[in-house]
Protein backbone atom coordinates (compact mmCIF):
# COMPACT_ATOMS: atom_id res chain seq x y z
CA UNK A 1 -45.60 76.43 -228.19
CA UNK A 2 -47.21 73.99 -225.90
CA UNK A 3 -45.10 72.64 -222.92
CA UNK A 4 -44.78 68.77 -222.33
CA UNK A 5 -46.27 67.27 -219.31
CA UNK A 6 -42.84 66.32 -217.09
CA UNK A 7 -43.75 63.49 -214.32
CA UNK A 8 -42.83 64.97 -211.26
CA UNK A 9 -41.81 63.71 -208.49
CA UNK A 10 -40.45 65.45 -204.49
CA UNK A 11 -36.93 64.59 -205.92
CA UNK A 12 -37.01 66.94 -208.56
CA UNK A 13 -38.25 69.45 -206.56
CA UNK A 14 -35.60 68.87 -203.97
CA UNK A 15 -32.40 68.81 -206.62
CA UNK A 16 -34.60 72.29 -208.21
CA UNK A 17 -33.88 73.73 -204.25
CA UNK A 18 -30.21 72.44 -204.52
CA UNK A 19 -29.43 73.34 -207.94
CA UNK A 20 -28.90 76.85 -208.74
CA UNK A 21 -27.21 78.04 -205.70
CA UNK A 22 -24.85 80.68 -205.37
CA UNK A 23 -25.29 84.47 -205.91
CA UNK A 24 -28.69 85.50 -206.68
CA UNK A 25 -28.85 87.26 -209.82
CA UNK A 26 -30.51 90.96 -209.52
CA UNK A 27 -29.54 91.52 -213.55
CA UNK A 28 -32.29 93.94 -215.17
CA UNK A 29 -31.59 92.65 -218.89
CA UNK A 30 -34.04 94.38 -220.28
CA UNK A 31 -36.29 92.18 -223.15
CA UNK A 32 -34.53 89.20 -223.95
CA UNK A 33 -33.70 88.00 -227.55
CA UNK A 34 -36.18 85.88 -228.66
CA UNK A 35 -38.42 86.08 -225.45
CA UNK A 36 -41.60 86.68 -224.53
CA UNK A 37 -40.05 87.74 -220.92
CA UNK A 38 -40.08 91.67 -219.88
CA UNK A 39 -38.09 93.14 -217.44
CA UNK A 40 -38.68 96.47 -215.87
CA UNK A 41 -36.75 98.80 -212.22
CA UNK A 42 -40.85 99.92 -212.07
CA UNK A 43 -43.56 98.17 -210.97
CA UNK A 44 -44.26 95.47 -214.29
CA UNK A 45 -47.57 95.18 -216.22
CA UNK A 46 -49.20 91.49 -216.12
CA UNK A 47 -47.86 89.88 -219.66
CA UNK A 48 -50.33 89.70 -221.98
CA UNK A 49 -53.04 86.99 -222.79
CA UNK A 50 -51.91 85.17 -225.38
CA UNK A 51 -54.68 82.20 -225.02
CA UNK A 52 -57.37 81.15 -222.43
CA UNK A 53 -57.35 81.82 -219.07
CA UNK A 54 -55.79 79.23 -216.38
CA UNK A 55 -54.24 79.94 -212.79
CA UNK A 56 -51.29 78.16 -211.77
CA UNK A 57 -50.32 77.01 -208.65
CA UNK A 58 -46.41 75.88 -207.09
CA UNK A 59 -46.29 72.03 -207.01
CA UNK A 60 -44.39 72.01 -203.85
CA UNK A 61 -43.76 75.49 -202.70
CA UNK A 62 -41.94 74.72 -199.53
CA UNK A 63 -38.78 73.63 -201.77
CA UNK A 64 -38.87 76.79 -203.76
CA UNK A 65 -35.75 78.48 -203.32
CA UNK A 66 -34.88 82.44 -203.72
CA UNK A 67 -31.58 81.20 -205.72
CA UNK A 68 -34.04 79.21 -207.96
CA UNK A 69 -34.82 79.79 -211.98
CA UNK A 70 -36.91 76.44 -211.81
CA UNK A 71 -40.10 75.95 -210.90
CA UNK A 72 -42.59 73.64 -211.23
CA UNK A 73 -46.18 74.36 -211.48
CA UNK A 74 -49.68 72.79 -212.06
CA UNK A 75 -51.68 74.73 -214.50
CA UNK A 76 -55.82 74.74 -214.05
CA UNK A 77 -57.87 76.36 -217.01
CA UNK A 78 -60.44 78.85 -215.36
CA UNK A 79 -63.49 78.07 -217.18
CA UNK A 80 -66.03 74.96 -217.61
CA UNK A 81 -64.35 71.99 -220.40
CA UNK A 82 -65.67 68.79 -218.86
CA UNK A 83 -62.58 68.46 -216.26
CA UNK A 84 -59.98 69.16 -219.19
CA UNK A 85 -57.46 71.57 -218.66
CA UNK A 86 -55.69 70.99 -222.41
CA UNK A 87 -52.43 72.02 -223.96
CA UNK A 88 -50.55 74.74 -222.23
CA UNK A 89 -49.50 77.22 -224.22
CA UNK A 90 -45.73 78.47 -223.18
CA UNK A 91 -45.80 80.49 -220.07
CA UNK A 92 -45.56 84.30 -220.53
CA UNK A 93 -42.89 86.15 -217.14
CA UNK A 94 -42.86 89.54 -216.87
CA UNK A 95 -39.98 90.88 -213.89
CA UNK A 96 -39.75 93.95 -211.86
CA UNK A 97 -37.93 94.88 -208.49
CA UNK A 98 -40.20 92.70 -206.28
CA UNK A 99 -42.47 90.46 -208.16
CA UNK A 100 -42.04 88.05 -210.70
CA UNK A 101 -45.50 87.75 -212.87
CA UNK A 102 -46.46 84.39 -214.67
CA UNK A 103 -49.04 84.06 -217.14
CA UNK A 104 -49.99 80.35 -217.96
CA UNK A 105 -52.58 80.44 -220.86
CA UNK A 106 -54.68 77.24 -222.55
CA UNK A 107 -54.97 76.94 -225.86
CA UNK A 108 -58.81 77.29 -227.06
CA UNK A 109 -60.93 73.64 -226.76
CA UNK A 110 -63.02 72.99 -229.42
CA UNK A 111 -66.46 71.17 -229.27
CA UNK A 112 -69.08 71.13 -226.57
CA UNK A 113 -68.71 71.60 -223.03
CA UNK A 114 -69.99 70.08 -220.09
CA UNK A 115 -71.18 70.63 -216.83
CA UNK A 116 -67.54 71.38 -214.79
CA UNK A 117 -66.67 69.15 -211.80
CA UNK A 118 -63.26 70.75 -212.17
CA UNK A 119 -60.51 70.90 -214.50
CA UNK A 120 -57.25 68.49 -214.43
CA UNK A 121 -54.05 69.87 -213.02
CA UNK A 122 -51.42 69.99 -215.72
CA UNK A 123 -48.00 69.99 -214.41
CA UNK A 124 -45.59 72.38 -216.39
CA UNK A 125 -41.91 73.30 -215.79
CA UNK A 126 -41.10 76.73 -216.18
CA UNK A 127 -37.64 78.12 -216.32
CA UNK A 128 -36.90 82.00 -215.38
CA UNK A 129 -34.34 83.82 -216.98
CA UNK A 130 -33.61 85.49 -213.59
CA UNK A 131 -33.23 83.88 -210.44
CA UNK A 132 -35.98 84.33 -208.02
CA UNK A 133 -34.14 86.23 -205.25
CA UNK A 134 -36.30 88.64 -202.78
CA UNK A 135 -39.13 88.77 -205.29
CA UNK A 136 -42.72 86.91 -204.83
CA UNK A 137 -44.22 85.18 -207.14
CA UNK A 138 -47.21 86.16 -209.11
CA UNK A 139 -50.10 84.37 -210.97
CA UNK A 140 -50.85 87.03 -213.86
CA UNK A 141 -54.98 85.25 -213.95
CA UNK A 142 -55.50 86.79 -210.55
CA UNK A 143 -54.32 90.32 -211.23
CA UNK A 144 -56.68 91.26 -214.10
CA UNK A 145 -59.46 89.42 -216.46
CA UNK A 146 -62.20 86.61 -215.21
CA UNK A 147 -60.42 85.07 -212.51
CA UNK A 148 -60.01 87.50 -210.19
CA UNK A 149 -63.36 87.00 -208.53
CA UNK A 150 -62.72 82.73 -208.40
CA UNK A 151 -61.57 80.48 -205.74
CA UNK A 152 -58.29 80.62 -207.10
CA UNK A 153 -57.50 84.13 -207.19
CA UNK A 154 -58.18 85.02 -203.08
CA UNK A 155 -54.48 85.80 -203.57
CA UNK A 156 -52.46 86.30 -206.73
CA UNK A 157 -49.14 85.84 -204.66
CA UNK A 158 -48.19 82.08 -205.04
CA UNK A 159 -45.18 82.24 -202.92
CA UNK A 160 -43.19 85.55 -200.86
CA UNK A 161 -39.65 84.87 -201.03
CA UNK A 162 -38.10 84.40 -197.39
CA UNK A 163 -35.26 86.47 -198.63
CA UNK A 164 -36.79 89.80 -198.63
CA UNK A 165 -35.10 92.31 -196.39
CA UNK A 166 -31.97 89.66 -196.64
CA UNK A 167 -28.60 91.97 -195.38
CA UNK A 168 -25.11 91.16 -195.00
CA UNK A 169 -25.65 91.54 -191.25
CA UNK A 170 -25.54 88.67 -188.79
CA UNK A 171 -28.06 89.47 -185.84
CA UNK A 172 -26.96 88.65 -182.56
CA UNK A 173 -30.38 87.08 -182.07
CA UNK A 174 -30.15 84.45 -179.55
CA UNK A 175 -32.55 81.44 -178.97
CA UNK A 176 -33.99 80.18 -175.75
CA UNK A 177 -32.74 76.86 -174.48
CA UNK A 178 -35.88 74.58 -175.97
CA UNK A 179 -37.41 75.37 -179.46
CA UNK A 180 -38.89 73.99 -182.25
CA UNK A 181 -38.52 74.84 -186.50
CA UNK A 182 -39.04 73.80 -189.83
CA UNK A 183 -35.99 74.30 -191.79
CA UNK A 184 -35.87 73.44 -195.66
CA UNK A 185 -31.93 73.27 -196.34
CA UNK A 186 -30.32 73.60 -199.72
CA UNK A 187 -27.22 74.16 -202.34
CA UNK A 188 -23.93 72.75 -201.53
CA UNK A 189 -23.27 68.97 -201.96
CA UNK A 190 -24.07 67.81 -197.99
CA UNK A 191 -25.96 64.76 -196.47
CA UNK A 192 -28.28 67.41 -195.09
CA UNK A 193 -30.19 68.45 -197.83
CA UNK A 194 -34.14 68.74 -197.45
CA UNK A 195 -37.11 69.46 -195.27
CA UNK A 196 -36.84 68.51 -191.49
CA UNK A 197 -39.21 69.28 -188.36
CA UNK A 198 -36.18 69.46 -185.84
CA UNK A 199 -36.64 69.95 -181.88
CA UNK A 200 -34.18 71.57 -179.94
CA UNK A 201 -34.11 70.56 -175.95
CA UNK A 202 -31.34 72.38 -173.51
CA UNK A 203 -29.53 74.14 -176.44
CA UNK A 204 -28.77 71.05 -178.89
CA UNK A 205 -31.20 69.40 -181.46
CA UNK A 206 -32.80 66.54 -179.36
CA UNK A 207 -35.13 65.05 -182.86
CA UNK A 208 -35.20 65.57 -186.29
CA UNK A 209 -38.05 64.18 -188.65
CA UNK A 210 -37.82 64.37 -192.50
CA UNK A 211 -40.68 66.13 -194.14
CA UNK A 212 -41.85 64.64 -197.61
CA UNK A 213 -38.90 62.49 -199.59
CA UNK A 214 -36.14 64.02 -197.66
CA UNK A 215 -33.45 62.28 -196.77
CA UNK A 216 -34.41 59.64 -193.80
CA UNK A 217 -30.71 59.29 -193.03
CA UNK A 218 -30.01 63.00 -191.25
CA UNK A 219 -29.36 62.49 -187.64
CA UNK A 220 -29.83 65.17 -184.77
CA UNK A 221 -25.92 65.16 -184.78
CA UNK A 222 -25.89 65.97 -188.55
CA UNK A 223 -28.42 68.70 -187.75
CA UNK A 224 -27.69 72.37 -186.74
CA UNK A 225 -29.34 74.37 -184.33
CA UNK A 226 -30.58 78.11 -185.56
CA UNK A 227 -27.26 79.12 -183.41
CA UNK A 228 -25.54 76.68 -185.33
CA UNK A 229 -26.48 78.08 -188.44
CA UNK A 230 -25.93 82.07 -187.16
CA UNK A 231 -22.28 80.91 -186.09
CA UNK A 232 -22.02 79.38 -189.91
CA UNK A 233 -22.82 82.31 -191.07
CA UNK A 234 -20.20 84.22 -188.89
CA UNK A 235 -17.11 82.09 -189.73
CA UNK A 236 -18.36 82.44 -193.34
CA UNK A 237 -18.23 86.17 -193.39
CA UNK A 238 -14.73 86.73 -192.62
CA UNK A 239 -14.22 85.65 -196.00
CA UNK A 240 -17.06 85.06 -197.96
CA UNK A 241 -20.84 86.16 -198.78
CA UNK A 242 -23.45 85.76 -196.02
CA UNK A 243 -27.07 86.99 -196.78
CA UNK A 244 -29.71 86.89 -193.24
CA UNK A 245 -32.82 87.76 -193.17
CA UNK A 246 -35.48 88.21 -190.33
CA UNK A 247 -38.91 88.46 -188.91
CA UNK A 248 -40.44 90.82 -187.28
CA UNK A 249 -39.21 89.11 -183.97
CA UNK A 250 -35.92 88.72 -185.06
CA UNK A 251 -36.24 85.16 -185.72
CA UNK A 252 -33.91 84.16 -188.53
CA UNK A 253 -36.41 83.22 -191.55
CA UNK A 254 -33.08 83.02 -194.08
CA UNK A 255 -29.48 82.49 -194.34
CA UNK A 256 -27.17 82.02 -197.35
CA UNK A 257 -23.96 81.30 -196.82
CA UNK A 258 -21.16 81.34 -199.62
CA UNK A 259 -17.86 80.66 -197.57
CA UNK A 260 -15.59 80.71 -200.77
CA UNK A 261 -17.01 82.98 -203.54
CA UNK A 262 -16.62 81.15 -206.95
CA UNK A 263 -16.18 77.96 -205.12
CA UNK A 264 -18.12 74.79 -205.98
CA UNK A 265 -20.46 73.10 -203.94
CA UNK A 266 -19.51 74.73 -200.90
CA UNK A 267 -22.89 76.88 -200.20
CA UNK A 268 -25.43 76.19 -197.59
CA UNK A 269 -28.71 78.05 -197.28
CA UNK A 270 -31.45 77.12 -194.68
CA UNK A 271 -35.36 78.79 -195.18
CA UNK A 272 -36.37 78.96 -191.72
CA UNK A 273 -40.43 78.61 -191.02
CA UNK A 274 -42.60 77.30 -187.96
CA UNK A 275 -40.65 78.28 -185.44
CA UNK A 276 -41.73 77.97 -181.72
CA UNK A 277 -40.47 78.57 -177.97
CA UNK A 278 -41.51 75.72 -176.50
């Protein structure tokens, strides 16, 4: 079954961050009814080809979010077709423990082809039966068949979840007084919702910028420091769900914070990247 052709735009990618939030699902259904999606505890096969081969590549990656089961893609076929990329035939998922695998197939083109100054982009939604949680996403093309050697395929991992590692366990992590981050803040129904590049001077956010569509409303008052966020998590733990997860410097990459479980519209969860000391 081939997929429409969605116009997308950085709002939909930004309600596909929001939406979805909550607890991250870790179900192992097993084969769905109906689906062409496999789930396996061991490490999962690449689904099978079921057409052509095409790679696939996250429209906007930095809105991805671990609570996602969205995603939106643009699908390139591998081989020569006089820039066309054609109908794309519905994606094949495969699931294990840490990877999620998606294979994004063309259907076959018929007549002649022509010298290749590079295929269109199709842009496909794809919707997992799973949310994405601590799992990385894979393009199938670039783990076995004639793709692995291209351009596209230097790495089959289109996007490593900032969740991994993610404990219940609030770090006492502390930052110096003047810093800098990239924070991409989702679920929950708040005004600060979005990519920002904020700048923190003598403990308290000093600028923020919007990244992208985001809201161009969010003031430095309406923005939280990383301590802000760790002592967010902290009040939300007495009662709730918090989920934290770090680098290798202790630098908080990820925090999910659930204050009310089964609430609505109460979560906040901030993906943490580009931070500097400054």
């Amino acid at each position: 079954m081939a997929l429409p052709r969605p116009a997308i735009v950085a709002a939909l990618a930004l309600t596909l961050f929001a939406a979805g939030c909550g607890e991250v699902s870790t179900d192992q259904p097993g084969i769905a009814p109906g689906s062409s999606t496999v789930t396996s505890h061991e490490p999962a096969d690449p689904p099978a080809t079921v057409g052509e081969a095409a790679t696939w590549q996250l429209q906007q990656p930095e809105f991805v979010n671990p609570h996602a089961q969205g995603l939106m893609v643009e699908v390139t076929r591998l081989g020569c077709s006089g820039g066309e990329t054609g109908e794309v035939l519905e994606p094949q998922v495969a699931y294990d423990n840490d990877r999620i695998i998606i294979r994004t197939d063309v259907a076959p083109l018929t007549g002649d082809t022509y010298t290749c100054q590079g295929n269109d982009a199709v842009p496909v939604e794809i919707q997992l039966e799973q949310s994405i949680g601590g799992r990385d996403l894979v393009d199938a093309a670039c783990l076995e068949g004639e793709a692995v050697t291209t351009a596209d395929c230097t790495d089959a991992v289109r996007w490593t979840s900032p969740s991994r590692g993610a404990t219940s366990e609030i770090p006492d992590w502390e930052p110096p007084a003047d810093y800098s981050f990239v924070v991409t803040s989702g679920c929950g129904e708040r005004a600060f919702i979005g990519r920002f590049a904020v700048t923190v001077t003598a403990g308290a956010v000093s600028a923020v910028e919007p990244i992208g569509e985001s809201y161009a409303g969010v003031t430095a008052e309406m923005t939280p420091t990383l301590s802000d966020m760790l002592d967010e998590a902290r009040a939300a733990a007495e009662q709730g769900t918090v989920e934290v997860a770090v680098d290798d410097a202790g630098v908080p990459r990820w925090i999910d914070i659930d204050p009310i479980p089964n609430a609505i519209d109460d979560e906040s969860c901030y993906a943490i990247s580009d931070y500097r000391q400054l």
